[in-house]
N, C-alpha and C. Protein backbone atom coordinates (compact mmCIF):
# COMPACT_ATOMS: atom_id res chain seq x y z
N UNK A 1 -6.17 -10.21 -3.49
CA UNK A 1 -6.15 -8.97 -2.73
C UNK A 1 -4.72 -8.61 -2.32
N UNK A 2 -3.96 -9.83 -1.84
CA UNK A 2 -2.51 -9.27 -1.26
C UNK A 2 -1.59 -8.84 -2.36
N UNK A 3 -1.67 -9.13 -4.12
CA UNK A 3 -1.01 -8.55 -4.99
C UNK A 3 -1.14 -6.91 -4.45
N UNK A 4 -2.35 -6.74 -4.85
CA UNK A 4 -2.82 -5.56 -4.93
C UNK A 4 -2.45 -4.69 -3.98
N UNK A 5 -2.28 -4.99 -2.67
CA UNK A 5 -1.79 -4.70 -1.42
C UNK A 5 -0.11 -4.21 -1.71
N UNK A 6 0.56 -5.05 -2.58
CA UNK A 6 1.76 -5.05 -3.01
C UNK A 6 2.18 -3.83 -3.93
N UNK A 7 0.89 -3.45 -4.25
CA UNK A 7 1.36 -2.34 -6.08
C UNK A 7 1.29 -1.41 -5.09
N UNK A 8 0.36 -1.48 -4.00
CA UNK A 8 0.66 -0.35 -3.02
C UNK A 8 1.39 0.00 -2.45
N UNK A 9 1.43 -1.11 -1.67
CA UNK A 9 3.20 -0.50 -0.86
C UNK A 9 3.79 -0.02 -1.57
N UNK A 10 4.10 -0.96 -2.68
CA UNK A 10 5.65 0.36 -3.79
C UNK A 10 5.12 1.07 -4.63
N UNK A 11 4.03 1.70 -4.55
CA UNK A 11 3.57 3.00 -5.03
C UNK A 11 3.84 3.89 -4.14
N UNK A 12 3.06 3.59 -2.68
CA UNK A 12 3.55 4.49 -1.73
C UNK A 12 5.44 4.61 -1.58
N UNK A 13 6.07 3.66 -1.32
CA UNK A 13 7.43 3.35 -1.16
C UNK A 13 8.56 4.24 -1.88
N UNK A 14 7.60 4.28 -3.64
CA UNK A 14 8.04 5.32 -4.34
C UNK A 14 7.45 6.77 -4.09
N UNK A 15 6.91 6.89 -3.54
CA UNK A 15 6.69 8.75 -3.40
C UNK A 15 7.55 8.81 -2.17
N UNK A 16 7.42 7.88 -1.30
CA UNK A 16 8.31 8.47 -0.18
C UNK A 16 9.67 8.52 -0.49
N UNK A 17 10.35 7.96 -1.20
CA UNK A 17 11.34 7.58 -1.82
C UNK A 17 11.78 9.06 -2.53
N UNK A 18 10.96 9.59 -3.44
CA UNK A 18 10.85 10.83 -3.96
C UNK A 18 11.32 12.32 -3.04
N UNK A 19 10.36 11.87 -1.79
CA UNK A 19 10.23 13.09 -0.95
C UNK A 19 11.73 12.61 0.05
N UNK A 20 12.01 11.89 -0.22
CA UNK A 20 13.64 11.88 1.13
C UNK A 20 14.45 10.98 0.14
N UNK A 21 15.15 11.98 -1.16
CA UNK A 21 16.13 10.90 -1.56
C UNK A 21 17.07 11.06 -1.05
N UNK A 22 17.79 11.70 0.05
CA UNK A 22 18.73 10.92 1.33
C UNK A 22 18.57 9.89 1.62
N UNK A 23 17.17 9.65 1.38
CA UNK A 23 17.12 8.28 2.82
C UNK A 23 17.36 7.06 1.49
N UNK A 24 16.52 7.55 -0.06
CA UNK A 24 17.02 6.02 -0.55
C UNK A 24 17.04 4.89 -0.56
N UNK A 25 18.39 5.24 -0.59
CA UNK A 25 18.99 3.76 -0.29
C UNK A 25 18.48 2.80 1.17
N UNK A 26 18.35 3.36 2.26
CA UNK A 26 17.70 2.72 3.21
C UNK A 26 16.61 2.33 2.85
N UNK A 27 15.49 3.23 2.26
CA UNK A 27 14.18 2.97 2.31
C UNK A 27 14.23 1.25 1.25
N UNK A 28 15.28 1.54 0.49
CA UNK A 28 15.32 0.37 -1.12
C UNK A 28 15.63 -1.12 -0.26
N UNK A 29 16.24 -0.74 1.17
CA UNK A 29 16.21 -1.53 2.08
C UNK A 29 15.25 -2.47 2.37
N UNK A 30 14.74 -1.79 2.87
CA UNK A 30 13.67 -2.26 3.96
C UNK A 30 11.92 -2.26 2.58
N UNK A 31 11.62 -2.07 1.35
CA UNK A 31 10.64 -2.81 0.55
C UNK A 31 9.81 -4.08 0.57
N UNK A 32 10.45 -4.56 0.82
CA UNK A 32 10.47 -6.37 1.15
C UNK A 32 9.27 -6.17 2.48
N UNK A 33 9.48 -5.03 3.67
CA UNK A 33 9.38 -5.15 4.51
C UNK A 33 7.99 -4.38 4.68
N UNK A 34 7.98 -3.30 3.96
CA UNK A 34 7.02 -2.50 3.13
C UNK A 34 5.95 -3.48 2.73
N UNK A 35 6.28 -4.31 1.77
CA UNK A 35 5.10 -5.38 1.21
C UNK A 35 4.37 -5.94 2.04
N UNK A 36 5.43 -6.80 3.28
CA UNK A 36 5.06 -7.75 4.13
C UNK A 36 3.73 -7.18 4.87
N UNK A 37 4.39 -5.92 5.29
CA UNK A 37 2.98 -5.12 6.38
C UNK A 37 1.83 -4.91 5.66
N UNK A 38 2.08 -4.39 4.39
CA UNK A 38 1.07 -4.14 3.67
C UNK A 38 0.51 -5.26 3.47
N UNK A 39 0.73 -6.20 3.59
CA UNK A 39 0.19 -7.34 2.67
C UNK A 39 -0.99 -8.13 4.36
N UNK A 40 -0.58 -7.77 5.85
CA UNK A 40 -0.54 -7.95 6.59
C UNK A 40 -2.40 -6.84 7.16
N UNK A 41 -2.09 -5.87 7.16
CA UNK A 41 -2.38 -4.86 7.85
C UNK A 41 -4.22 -4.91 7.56
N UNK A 42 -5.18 -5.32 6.23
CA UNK A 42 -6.22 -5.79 6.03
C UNK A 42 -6.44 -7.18 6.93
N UNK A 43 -5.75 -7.80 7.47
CA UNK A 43 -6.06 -8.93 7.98
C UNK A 43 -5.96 -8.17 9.18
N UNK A 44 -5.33 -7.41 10.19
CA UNK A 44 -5.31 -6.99 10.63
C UNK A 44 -6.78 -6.45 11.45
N UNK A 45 -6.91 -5.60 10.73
CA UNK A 45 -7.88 -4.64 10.84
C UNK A 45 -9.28 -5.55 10.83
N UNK A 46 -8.85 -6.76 10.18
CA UNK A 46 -10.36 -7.02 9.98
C UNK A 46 -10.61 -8.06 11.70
N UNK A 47 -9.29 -8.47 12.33
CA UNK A 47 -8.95 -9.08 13.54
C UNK A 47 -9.08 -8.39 14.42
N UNK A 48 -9.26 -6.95 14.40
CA UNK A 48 -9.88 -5.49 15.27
C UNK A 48 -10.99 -5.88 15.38
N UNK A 49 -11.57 -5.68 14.17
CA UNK A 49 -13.11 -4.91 14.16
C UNK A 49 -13.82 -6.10 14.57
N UNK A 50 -13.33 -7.54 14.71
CA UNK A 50 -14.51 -8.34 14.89
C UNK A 50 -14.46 -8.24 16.59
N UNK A 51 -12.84 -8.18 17.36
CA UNK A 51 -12.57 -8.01 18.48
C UNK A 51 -13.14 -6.68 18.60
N UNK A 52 -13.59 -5.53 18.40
CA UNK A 52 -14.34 -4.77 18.86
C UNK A 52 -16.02 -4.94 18.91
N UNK A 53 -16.32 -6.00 18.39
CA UNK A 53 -17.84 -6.33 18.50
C UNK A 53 -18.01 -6.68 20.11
N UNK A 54 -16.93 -7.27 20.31
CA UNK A 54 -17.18 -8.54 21.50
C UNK A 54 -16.87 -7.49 22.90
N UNK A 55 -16.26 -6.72 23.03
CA UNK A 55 -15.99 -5.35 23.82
C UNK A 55 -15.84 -4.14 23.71
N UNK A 56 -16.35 -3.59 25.11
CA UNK A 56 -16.44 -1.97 25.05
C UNK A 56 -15.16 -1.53 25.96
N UNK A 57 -14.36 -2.22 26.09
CA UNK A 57 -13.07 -1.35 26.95
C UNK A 57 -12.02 -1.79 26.04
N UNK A 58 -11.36 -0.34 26.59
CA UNK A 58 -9.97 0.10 25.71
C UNK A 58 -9.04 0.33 26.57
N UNK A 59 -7.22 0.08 26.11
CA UNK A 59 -6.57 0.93 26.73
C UNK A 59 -5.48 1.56 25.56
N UNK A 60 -5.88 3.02 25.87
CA UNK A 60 -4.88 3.97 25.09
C UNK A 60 -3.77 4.77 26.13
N UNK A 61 -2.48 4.61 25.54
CA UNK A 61 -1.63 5.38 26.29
C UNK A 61 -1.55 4.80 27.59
N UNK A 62 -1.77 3.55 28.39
CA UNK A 62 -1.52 3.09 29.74
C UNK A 62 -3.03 3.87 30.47
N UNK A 63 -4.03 4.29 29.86
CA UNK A 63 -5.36 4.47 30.44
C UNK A 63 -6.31 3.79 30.17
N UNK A 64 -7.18 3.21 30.84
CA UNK A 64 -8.32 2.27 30.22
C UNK A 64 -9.52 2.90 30.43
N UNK A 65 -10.22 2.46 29.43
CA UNK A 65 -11.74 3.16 28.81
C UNK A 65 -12.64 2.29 29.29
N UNK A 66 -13.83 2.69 29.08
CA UNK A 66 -14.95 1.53 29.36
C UNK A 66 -15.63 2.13 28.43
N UNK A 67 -16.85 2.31 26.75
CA UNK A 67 -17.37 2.96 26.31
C UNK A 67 -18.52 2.35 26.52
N UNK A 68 -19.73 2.91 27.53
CA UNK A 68 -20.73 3.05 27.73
C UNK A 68 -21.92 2.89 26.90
N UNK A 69 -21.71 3.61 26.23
CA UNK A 69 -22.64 4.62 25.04
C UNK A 69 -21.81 5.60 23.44
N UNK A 70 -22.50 6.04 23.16
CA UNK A 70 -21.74 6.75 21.93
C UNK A 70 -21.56 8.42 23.35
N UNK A 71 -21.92 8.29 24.07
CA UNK A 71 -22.25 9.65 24.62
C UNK A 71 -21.86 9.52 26.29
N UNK A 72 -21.15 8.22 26.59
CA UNK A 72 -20.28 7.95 27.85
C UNK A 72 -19.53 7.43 27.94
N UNK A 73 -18.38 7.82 28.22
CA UNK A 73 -17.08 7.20 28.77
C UNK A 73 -16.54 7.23 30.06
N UNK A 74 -16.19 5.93 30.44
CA UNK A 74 -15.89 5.74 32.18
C UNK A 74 -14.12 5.62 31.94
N UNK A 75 -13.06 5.96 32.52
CA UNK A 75 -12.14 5.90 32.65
C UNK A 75 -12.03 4.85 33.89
N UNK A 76 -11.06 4.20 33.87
CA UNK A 76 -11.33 3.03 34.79
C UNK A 76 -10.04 2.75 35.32
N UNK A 77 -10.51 2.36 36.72
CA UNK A 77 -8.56 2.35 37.10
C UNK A 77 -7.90 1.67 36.70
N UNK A 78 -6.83 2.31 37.00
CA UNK A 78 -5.12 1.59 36.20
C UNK A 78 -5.07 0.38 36.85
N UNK A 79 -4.61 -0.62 36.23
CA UNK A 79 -4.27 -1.85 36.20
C UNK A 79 -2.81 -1.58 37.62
N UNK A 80 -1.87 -1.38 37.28
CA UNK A 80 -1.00 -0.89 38.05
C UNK A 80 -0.87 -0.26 39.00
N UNK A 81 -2.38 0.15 39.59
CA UNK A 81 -2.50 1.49 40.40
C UNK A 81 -2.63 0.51 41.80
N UNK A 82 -2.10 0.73 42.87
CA UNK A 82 -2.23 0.26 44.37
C UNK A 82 -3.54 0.37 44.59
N UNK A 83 -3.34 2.26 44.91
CA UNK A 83 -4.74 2.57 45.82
C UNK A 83 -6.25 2.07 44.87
N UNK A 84 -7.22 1.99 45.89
CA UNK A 84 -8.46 1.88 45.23
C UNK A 84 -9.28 3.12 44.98
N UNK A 85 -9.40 3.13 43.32
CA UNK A 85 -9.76 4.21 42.85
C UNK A 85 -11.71 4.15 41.95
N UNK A 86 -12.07 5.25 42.19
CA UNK A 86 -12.94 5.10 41.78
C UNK A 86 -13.12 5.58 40.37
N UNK A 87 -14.45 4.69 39.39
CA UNK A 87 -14.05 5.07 38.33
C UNK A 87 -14.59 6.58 37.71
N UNK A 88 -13.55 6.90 36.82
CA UNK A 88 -14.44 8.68 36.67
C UNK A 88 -15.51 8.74 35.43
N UNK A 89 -16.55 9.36 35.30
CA UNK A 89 -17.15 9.44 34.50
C UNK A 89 -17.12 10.54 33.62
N UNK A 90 -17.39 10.48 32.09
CA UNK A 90 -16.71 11.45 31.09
C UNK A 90 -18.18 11.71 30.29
N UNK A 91 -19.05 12.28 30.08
CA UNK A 91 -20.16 12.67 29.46
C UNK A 91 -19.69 13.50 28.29
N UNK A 92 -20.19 13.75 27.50
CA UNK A 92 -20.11 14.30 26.07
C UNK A 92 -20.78 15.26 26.18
């Protein structure tokens, strides 16, 4: 699978390459680096999705989620926040 992961990156590597030949030479740089992630990013994802079985809270942007339901979301206080806040509720 990680070959394959590889024909990608420098498939992609080459169109971008195409669309900014200014950049080039930088991009001819950093390939190596291209592969690595790519080669990375399925393991990744698959280290998400099992960690999303096991919980329903998120934090995006320094806000934390709680997902309820497909059809509720609780926003939940900030980690950082002093005062005591209550949590808000978000209905669909």
């Amino acid at each position: 699978m990680v070959p394959l992961q590889w024909v990608n990156a420098l498939w992609l590597l080459g169109a971008v390459r195409e669309m900014l030949p200014q950049m080039s030479d930088s991009l001819a740089k950093l390939k190596w680096h291209y592969m690595f992630a790519a080669s990375l990013a399925p393991f990744l994802s698959l280290i998400n999705t099992i960690n999303s079985l096991f919980t329903n809270k998120i934090t995006w942007r320094g806000i934390r989620y709680e997902m309820r339901s497909p059809w509720e979301t609780v926003i939940l206080p900030s980690v950082r926040s002093t005062a005591k806040e209550a949590p808000v509720l978000v209905k669909k």
